[in-house]
PDB file of N, CA and C in Angstrom:
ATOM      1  N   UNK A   1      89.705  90.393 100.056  1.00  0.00           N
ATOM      2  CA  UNK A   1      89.435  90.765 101.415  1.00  0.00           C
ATOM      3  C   UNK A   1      90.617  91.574 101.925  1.00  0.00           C
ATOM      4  N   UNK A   2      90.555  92.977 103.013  1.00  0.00           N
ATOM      5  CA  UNK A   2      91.136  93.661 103.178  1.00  0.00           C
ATOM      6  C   UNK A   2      91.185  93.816 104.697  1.00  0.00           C
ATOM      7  N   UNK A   3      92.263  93.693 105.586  1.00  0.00           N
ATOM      8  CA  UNK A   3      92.117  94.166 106.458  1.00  0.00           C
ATOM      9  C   UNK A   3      92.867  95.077 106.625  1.00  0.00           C
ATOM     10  N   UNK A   4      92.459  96.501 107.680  1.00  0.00           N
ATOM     11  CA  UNK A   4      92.829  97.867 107.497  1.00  0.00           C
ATOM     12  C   UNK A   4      92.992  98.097 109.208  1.00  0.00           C
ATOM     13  N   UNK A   5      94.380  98.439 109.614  1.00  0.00           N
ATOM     14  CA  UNK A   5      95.040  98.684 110.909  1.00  0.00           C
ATOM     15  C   UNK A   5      94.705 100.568 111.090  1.00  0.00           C
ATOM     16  N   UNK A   6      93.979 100.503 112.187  1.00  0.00           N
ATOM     17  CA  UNK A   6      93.541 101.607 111.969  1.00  0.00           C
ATOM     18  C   UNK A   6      93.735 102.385 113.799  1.00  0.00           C
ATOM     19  N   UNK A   7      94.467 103.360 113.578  1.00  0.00           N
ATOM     20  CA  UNK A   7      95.103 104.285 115.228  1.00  0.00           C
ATOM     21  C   UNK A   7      93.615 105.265 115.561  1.00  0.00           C
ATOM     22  N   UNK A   8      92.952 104.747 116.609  1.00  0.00           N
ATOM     23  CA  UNK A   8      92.030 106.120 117.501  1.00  0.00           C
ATOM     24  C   UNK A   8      92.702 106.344 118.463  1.00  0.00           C
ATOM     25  N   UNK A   9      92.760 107.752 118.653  1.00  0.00           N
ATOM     26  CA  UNK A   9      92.917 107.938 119.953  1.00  0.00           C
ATOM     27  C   UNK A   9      92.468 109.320 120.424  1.00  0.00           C
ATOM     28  N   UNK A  10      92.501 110.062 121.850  1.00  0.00           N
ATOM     29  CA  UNK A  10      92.002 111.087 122.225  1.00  0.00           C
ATOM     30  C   UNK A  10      92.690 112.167 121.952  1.00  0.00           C
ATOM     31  N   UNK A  11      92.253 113.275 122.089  1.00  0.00           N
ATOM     32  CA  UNK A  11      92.824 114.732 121.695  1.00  0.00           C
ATOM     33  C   UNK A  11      92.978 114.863 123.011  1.00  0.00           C
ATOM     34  N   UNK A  12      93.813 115.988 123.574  1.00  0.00           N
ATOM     35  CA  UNK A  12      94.491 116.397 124.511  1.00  0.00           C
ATOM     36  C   UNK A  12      93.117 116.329 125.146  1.00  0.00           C
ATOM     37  N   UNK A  13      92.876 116.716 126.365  1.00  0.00           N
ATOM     38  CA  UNK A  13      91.423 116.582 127.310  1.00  0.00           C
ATOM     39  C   UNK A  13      90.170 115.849 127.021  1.00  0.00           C
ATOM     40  N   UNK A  14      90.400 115.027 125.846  1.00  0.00           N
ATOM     41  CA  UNK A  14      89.761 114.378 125.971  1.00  0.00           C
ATOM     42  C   UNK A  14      88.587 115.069 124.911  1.00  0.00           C
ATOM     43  N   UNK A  15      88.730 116.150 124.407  1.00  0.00           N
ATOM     44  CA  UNK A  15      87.676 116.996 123.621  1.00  0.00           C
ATOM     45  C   UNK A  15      87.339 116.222 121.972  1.00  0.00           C
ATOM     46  N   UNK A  16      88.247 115.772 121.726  1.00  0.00           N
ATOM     47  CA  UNK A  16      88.047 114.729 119.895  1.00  0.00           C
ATOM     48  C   UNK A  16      88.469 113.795 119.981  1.00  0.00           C
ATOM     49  N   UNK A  17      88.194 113.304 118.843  1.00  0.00           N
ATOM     50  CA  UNK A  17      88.739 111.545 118.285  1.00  0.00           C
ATOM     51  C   UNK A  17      89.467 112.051 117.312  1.00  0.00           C
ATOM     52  N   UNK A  18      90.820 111.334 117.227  1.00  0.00           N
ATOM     53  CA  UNK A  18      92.017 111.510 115.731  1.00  0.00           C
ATOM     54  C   UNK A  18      91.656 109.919 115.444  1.00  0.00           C
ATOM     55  N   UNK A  19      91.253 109.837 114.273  1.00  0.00           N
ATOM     56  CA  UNK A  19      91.672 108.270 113.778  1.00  0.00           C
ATOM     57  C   UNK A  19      92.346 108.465 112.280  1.00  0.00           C
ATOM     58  N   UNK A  20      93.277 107.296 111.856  1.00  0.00           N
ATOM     59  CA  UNK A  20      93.780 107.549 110.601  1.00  0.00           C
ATOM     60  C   UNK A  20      94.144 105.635 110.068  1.00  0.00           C
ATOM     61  N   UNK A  21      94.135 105.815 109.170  1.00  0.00           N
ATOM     62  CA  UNK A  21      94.832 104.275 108.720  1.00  0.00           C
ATOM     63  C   UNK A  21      96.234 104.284 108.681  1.00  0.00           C
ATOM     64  N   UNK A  22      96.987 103.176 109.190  1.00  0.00           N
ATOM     65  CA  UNK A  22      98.130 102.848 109.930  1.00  0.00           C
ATOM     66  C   UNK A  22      98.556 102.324 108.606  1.00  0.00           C
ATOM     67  N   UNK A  23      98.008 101.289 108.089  1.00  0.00           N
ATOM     68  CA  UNK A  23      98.199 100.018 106.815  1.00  0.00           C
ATOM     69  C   UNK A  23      97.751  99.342 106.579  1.00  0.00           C
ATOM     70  N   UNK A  24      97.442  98.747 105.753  1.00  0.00           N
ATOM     71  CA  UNK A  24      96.531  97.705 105.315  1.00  0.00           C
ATOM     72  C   UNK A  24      97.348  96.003 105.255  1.00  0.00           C
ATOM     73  N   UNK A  25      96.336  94.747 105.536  1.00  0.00           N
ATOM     74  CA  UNK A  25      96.985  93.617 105.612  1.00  0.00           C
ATOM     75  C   UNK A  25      95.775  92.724 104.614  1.00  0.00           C
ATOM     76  N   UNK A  26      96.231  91.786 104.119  1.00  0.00           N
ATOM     77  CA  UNK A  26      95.503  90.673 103.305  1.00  0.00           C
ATOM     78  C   UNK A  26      95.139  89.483 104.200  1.00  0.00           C
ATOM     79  N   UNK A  27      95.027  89.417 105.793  1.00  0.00           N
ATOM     80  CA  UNK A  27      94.150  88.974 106.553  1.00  0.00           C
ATOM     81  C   UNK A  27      94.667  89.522 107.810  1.00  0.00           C
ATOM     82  N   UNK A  28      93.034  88.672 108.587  1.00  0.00           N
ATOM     83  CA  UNK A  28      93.412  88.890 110.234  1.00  0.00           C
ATOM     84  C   UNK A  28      94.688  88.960 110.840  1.00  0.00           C
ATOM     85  N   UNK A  29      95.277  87.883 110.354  1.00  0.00           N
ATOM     86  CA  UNK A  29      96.695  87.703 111.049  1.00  0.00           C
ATOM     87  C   UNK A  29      97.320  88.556 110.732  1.00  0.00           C
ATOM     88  N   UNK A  30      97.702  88.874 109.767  1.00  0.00           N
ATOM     89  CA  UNK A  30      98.536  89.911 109.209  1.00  0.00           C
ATOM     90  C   UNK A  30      98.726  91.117 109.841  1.00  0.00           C
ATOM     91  N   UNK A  31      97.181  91.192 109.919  1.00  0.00           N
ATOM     92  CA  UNK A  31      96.810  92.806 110.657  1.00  0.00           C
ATOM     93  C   UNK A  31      97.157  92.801 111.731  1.00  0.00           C
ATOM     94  N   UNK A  32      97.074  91.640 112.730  1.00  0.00           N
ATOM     95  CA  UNK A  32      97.711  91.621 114.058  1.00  0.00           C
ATOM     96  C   UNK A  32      99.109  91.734 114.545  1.00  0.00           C
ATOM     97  N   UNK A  33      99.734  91.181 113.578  1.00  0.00           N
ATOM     98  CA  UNK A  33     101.068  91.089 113.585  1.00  0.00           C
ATOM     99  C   UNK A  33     101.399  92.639 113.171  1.00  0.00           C
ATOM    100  N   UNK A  34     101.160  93.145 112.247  1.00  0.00           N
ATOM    101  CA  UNK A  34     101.277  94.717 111.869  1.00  0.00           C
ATOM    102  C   UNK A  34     100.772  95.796 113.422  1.00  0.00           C
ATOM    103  N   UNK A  35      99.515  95.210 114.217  1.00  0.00           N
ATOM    104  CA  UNK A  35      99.448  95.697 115.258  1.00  0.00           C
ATOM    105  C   UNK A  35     100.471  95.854 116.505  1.00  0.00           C
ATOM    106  N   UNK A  36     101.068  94.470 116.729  1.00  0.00           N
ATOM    107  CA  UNK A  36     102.066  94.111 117.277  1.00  0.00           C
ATOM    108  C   UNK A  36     102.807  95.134 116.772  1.00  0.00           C
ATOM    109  N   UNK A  37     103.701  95.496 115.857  1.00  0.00           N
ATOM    110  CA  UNK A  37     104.608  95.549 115.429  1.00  0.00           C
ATOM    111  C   UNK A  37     104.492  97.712 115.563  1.00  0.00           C
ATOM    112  N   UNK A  38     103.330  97.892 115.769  1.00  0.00           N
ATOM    113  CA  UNK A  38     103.306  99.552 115.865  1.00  0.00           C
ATOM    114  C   UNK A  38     103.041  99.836 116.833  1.00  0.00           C
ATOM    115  N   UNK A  39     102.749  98.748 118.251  1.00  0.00           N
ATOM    116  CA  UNK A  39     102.474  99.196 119.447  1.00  0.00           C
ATOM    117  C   UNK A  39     104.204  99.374 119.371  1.00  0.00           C
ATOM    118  N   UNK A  40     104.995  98.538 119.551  1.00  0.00           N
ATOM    119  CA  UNK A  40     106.478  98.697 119.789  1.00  0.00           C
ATOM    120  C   UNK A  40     106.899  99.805 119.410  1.00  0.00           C
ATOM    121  N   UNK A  41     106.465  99.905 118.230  1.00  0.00           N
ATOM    122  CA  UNK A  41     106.884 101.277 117.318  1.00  0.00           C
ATOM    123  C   UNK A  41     106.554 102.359 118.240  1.00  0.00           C
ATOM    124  N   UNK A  42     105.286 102.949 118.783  1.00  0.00           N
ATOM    125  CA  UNK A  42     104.711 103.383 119.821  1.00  0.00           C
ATOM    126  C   UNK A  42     104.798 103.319 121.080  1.00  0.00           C
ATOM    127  N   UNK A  43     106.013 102.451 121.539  1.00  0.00           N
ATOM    128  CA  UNK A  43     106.850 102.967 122.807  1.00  0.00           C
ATOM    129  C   UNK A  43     105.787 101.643 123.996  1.00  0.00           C
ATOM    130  N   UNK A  44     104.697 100.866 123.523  1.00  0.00           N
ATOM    131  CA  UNK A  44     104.488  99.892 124.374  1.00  0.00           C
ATOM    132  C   UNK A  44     105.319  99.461 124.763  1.00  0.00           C
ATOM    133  N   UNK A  45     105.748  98.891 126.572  1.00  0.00           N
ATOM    134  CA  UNK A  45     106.740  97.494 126.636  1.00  0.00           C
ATOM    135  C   UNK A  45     105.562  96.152 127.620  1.00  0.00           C
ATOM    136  N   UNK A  46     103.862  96.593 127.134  1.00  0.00           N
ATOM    137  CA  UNK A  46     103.568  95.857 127.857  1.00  0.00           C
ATOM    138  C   UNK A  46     102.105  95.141 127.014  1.00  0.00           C
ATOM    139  N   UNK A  47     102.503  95.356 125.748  1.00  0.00           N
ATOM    140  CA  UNK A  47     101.504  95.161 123.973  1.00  0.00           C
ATOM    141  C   UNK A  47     100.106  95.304 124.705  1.00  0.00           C
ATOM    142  N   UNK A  48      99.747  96.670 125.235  1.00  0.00           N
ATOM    143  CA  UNK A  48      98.745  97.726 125.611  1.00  0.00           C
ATOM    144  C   UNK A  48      98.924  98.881 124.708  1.00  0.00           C
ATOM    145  N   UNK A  49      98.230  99.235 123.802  1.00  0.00           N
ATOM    146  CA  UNK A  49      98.395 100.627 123.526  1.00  0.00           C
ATOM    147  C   UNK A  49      98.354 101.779 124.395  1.00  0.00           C
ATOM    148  N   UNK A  50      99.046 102.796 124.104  1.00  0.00           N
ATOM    149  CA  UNK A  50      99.015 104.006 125.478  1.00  0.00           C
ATOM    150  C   UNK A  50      97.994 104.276 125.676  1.00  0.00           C
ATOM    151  N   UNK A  51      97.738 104.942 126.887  1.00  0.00           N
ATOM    152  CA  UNK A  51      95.953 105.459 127.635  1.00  0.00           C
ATOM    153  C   UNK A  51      95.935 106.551 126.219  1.00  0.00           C
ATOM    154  N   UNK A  52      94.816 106.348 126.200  1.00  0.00           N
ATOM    155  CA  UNK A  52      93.862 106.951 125.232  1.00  0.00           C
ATOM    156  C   UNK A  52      94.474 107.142 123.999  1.00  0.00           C
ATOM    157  N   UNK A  53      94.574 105.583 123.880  1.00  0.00           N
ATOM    158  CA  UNK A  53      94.404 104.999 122.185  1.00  0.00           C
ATOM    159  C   UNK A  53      94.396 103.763 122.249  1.00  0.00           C
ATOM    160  N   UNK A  54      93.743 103.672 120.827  1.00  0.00           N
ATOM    161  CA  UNK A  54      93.641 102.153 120.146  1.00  0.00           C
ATOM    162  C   UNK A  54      94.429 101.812 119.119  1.00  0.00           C
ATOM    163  N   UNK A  55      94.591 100.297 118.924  1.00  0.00           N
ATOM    164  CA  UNK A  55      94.873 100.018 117.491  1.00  0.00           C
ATOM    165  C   UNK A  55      93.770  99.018 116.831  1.00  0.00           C
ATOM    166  N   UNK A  56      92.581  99.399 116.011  1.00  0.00           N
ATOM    167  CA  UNK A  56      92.059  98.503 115.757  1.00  0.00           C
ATOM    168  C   UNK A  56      91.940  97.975 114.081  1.00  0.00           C
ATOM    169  N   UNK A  57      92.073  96.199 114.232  1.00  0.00           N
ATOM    170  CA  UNK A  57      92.000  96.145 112.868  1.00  0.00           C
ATOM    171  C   UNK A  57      90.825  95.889 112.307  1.00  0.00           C
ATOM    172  N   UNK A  58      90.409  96.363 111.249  1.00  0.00           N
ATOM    173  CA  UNK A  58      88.669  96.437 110.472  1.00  0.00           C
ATOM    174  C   UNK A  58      88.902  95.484 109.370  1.00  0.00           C
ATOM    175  N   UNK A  59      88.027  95.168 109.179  1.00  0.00           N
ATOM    176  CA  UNK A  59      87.764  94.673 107.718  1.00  0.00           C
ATOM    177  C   UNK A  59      86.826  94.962 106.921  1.00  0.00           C
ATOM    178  N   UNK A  60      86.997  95.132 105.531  1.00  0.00           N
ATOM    179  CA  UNK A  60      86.444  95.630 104.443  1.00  0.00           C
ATOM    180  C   UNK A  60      86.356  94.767 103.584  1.00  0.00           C
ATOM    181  N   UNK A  61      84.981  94.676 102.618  1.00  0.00           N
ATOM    182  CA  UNK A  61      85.414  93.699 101.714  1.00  0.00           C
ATOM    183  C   UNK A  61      85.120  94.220 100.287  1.00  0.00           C
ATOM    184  N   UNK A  62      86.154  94.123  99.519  1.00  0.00           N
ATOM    185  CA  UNK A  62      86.493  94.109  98.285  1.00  0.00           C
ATOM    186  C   UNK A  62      85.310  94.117  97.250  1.00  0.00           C
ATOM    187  N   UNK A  63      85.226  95.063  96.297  1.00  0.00           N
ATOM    188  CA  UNK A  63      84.210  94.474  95.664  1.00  0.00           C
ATOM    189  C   UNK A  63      84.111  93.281  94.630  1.00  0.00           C
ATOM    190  N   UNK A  64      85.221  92.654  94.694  1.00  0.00           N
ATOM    191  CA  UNK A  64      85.177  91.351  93.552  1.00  0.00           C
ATOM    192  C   UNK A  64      85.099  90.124  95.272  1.00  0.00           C
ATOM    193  N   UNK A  65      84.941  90.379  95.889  1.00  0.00           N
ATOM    194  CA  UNK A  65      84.760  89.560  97.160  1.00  0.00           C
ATOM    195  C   UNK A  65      83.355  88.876  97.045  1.00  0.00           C
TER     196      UNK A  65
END
C-alpha cells in the first residue's frame, strides 16, 4: 500500500490546475506528517496551505496488495 503526497494548485488567474507528486509514504500517517512537514516548507505559519493550493494525500494500491 502506497500513499502519494500530492501539490494542486491554481495558475496565475485562476486559468489551470498544476498538480505534481511531492513523495510518497507507506501509510496515512506518514503522508500526513510529510504534509505537515511541506506546508512549513511552503512558508505556512498557520498548517493551511496558501490560497489556491492543496496538499492532498491519495492512495494507491499496489499490485501485490
Amino acid at each position: 500500500m502506497k500513499w502519494f503526497l500530492v501539490y494542486v494548485g491554481l495558475t496565475l488567474g485562476g486559468e489551470g490546475v498544476q498538480a505534481f507528486k511531492l513523495t510518497e509514504a507507506d501509510s496515512m500517517e506518514n503522508c500526513f506528517v510529510e504534509r505537515e512537514l511541506a506546508l512549513v516548507n511552503m512558508g505556512s505559519q498557520d498548517g493551511y496551505p496558501l490560497e489556491g493550493s492543496q496538499l492532498v494525500c491519495l492512495y494507491a494500491k499496489e499490485e501485490n496488495d
